[in-house]
PDB file of N, CA and C in Angstrom:
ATOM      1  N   UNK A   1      35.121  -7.791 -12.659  1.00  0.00           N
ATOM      2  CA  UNK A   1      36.259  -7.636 -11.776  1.00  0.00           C
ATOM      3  C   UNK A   1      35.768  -6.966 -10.499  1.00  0.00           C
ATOM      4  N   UNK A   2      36.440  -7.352  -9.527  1.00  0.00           N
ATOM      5  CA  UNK A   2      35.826  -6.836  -8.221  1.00  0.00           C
ATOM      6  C   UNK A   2      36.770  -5.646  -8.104  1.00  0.00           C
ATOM      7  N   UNK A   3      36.291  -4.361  -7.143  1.00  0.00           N
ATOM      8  CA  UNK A   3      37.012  -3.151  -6.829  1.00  0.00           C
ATOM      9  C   UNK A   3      36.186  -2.735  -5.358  1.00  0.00           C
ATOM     10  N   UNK A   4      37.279  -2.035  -4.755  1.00  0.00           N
ATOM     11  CA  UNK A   4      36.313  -1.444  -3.882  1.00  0.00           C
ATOM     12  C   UNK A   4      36.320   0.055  -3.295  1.00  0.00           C
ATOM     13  N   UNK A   5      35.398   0.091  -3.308  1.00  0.00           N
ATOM     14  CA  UNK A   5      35.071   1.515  -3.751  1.00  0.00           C
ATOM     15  C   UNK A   5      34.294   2.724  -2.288  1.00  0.00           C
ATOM     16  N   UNK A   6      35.266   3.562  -1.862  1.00  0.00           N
ATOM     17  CA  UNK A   6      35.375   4.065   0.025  1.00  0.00           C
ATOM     18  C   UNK A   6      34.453   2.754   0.504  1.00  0.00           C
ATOM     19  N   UNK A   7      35.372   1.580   0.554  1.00  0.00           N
ATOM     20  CA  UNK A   7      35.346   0.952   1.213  1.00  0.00           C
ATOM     21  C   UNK A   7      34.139  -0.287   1.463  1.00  0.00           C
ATOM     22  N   UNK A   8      33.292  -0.068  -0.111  1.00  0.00           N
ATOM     23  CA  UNK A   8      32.707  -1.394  -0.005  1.00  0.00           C
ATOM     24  C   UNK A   8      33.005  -1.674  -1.291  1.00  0.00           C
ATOM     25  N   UNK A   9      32.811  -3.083  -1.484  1.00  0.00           N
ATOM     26  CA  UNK A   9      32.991  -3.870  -2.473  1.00  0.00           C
ATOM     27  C   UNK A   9      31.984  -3.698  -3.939  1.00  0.00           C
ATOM     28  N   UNK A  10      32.400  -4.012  -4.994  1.00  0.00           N
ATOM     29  CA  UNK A  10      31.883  -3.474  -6.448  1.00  0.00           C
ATOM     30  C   UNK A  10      32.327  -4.203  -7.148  1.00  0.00           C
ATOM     31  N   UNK A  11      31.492  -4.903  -7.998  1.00  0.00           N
ATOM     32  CA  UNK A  11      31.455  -5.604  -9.469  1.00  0.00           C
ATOM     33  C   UNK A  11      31.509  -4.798 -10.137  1.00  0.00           C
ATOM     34  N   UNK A  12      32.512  -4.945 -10.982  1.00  0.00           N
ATOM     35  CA  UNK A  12      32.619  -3.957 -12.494  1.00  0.00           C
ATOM     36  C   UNK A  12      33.067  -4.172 -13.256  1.00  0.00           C
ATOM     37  N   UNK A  13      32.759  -3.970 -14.640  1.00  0.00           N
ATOM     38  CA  UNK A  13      32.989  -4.611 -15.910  1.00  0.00           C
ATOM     39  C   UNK A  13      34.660  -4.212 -16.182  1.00  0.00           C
ATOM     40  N   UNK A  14      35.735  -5.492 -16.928  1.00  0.00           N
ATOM     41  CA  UNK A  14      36.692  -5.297 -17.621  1.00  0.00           C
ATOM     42  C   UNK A  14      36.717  -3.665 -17.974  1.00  0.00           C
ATOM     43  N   UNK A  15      37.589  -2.841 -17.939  1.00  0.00           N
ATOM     44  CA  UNK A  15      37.909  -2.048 -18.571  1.00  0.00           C
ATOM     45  C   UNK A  15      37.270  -0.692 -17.739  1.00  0.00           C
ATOM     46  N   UNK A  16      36.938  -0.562 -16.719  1.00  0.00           N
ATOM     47  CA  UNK A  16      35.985   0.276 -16.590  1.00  0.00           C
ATOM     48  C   UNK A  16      36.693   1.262 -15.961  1.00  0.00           C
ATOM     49  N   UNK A  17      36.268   2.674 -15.951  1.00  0.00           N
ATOM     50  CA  UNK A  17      37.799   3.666 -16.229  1.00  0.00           C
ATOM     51  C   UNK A  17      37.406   4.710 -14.514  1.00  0.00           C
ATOM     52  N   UNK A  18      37.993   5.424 -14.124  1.00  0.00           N
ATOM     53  CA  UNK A  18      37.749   6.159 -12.680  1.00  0.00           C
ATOM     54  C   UNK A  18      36.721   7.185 -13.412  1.00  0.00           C
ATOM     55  N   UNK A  19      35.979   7.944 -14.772  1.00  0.00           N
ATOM     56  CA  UNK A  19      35.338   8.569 -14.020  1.00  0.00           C
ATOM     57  C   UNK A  19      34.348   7.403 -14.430  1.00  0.00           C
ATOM     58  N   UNK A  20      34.173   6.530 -14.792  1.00  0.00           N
ATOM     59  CA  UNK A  20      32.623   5.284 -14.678  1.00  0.00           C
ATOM     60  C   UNK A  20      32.350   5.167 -13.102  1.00  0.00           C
ATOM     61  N   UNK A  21      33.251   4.893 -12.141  1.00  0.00           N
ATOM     62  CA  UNK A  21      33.318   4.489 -10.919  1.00  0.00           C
ATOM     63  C   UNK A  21      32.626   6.004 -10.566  1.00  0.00           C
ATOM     64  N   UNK A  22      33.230   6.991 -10.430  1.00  0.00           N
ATOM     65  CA  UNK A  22      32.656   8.151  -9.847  1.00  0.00           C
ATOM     66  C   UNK A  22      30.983   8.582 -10.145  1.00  0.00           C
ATOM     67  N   UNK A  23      31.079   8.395 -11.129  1.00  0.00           N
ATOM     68  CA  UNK A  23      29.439   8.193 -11.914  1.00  0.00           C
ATOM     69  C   UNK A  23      28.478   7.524 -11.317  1.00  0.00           C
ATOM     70  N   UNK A  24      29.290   6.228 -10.897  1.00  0.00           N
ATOM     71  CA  UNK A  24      28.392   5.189  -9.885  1.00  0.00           C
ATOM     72  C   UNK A  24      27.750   5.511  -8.279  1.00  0.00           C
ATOM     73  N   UNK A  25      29.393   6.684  -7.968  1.00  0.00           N
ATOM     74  CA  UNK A  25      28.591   7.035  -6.704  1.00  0.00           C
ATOM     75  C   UNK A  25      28.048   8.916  -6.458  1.00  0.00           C
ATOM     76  N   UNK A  26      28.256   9.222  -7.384  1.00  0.00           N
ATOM     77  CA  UNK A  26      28.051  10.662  -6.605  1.00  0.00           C
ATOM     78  C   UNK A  26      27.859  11.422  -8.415  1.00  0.00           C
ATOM     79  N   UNK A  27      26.213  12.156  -8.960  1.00  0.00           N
ATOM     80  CA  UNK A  27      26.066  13.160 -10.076  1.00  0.00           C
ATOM     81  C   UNK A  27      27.366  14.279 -10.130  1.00  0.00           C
ATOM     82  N   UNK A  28      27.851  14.669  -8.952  1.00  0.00           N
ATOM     83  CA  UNK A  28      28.370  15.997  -8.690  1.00  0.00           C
ATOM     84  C   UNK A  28      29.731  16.219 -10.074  1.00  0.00           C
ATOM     85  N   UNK A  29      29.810  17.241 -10.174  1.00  0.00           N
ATOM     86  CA  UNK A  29      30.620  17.773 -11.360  1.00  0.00           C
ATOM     87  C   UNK A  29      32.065  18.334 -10.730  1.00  0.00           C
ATOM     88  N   UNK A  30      31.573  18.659  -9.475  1.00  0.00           N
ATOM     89  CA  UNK A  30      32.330  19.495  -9.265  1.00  0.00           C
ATOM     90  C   UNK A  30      32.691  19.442  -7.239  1.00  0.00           C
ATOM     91  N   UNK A  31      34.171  19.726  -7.127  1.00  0.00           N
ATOM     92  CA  UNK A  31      34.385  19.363  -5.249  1.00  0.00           C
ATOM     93  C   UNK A  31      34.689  17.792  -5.510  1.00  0.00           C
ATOM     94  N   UNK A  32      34.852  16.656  -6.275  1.00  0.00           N
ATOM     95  CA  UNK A  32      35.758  15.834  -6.362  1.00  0.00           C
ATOM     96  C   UNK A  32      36.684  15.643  -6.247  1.00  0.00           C
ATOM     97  N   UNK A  33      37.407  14.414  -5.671  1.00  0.00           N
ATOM     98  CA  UNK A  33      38.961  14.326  -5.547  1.00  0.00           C
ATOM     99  C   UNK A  33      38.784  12.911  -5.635  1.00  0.00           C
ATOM    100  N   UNK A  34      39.848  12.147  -6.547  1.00  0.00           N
ATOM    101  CA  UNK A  34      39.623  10.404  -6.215  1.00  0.00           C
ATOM    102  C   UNK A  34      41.013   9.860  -5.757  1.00  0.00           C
ATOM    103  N   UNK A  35      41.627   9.116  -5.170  1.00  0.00           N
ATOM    104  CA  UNK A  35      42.597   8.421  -5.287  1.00  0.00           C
ATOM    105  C   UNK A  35      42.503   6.411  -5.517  1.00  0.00           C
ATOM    106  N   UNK A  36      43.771   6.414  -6.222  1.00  0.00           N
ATOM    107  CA  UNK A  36      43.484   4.587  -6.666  1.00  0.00           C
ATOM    108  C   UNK A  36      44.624   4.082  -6.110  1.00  0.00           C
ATOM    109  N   UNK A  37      44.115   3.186  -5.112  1.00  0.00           N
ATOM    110  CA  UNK A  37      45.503   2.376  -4.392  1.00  0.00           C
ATOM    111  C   UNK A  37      46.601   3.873  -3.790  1.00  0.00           C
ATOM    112  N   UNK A  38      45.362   4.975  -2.733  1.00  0.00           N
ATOM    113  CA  UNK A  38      46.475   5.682  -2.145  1.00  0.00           C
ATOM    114  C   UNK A  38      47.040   6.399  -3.440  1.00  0.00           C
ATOM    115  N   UNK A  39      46.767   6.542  -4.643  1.00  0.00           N
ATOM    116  CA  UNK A  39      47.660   8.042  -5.301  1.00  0.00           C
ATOM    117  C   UNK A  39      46.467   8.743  -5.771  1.00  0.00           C
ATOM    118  N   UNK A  40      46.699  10.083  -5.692  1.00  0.00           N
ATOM    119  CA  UNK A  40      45.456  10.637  -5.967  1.00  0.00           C
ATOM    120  C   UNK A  40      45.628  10.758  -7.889  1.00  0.00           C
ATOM    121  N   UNK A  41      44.362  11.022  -8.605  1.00  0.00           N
ATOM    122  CA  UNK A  41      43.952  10.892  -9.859  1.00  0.00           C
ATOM    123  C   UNK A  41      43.248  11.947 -10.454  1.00  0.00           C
ATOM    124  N   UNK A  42      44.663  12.635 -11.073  1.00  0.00           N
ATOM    125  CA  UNK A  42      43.771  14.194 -11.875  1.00  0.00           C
ATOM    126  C   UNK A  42      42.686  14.369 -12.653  1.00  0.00           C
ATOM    127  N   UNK A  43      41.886  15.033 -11.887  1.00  0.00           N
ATOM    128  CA  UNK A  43      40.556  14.895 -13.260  1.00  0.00           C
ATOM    129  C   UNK A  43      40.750  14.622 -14.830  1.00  0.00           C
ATOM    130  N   UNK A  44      41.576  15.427 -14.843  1.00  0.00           N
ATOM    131  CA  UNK A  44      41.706  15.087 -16.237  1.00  0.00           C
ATOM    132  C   UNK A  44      42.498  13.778 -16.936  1.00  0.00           C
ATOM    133  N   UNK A  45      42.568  13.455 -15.938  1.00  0.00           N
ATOM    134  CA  UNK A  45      42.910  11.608 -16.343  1.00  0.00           C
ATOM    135  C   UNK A  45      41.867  10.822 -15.911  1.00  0.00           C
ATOM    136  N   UNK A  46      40.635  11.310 -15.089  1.00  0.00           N
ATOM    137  CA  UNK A  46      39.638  10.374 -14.583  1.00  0.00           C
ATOM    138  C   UNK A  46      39.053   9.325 -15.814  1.00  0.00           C
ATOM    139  N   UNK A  47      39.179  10.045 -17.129  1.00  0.00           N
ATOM    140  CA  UNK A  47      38.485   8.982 -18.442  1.00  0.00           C
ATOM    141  C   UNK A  47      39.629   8.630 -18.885  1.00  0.00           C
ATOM    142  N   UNK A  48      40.626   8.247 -19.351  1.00  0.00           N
ATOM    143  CA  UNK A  48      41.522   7.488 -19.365  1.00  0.00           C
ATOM    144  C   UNK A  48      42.310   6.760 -18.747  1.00  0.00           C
ATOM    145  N   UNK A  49      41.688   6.628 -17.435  1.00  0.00           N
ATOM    146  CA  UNK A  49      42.665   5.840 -16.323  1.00  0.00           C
ATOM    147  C   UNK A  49      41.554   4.840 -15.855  1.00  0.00           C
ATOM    148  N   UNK A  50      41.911   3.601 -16.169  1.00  0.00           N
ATOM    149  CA  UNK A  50      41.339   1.797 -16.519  1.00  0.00           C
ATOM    150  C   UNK A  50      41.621   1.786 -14.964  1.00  0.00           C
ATOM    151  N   UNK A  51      40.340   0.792 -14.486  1.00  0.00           N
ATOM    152  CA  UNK A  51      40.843   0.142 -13.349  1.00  0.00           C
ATOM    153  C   UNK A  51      41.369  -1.077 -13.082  1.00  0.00           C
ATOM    154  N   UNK A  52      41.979  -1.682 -11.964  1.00  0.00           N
ATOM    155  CA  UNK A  52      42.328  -2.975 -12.382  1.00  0.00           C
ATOM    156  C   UNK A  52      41.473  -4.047 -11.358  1.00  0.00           C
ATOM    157  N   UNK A  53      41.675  -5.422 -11.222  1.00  0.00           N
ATOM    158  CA  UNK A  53      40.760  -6.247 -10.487  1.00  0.00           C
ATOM    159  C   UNK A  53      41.747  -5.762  -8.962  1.00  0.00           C
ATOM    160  N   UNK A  54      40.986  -5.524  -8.191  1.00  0.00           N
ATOM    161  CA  UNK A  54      41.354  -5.318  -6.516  1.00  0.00           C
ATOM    162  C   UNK A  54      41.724  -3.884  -6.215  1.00  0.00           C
ATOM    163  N   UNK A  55      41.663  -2.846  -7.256  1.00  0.00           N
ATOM    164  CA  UNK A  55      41.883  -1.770  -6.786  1.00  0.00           C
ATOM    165  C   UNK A  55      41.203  -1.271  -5.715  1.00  0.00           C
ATOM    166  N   UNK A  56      41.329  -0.233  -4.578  1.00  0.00           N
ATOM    167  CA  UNK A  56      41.267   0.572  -4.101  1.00  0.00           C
ATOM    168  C   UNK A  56      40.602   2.142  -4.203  1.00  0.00           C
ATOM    169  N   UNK A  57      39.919   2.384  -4.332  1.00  0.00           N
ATOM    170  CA  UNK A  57      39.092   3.913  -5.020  1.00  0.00           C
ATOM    171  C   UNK A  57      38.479   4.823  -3.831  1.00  0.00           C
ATOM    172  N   UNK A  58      39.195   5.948  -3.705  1.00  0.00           N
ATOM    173  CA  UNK A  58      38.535   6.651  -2.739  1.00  0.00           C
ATOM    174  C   UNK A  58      37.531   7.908  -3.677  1.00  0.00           C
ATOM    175  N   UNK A  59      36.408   8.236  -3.263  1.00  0.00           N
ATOM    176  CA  UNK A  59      35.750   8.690  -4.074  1.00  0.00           C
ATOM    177  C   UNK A  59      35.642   9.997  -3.015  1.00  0.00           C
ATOM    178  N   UNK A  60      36.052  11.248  -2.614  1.00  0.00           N
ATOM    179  CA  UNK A  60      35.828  12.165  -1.499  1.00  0.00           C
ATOM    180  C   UNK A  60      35.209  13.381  -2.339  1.00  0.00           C
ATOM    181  N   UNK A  61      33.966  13.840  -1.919  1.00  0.00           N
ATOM    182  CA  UNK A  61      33.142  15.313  -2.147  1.00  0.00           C
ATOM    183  C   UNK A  61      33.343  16.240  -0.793  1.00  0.00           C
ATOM    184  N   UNK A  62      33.336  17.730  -1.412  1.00  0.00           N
ATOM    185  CA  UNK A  62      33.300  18.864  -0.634  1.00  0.00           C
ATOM    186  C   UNK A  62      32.399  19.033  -0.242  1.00  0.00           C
ATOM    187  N   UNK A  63      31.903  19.184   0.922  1.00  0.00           N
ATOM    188  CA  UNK A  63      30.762  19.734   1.972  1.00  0.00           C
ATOM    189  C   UNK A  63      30.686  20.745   2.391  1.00  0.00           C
ATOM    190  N   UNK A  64      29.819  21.552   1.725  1.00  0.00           N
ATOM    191  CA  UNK A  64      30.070  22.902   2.491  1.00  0.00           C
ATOM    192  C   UNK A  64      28.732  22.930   3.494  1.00  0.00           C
ATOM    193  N   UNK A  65      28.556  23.852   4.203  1.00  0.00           N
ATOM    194  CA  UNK A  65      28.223  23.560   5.859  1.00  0.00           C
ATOM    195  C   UNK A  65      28.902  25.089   6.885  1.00  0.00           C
ATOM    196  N   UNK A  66      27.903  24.946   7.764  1.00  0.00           N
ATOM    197  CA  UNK A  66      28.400  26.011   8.353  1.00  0.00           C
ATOM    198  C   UNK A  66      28.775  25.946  10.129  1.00  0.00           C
TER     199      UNK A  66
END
């Protein structure tokens, strides 16, 4: 199923859940935020929440910086 993911495009298997997607782009544990199709997605739903074909996935990390 295709998805796309901040804004480029991604093959990904049936079933594949928001934190698989996050996994794909960024190790970090921690300073995550995702939203799917514009609603944002509580961590603690990141492994039980399936994606669907054409979703939308914003994947945003904290930068700290001075």
């Amino acid at each position: 199923m295709n998805v796309t993911i901040n804004g480029a495009a991604h093959e990904v298997p049936q079933g594949t859940t928001v934190a698989q997607a996050v996994r794909r782009l960024t190790p970090a544990t921690a300073g995550v935020a995702v939203a799917v199709n514009d609603e944002v997605v509580s961590r603690g739903s990141w492994e039980s929440t399936p994606l669907a074909d054409r979703d939308r996935i914003e994947v945003l990390t904290a930068v700290q910086g001075g």
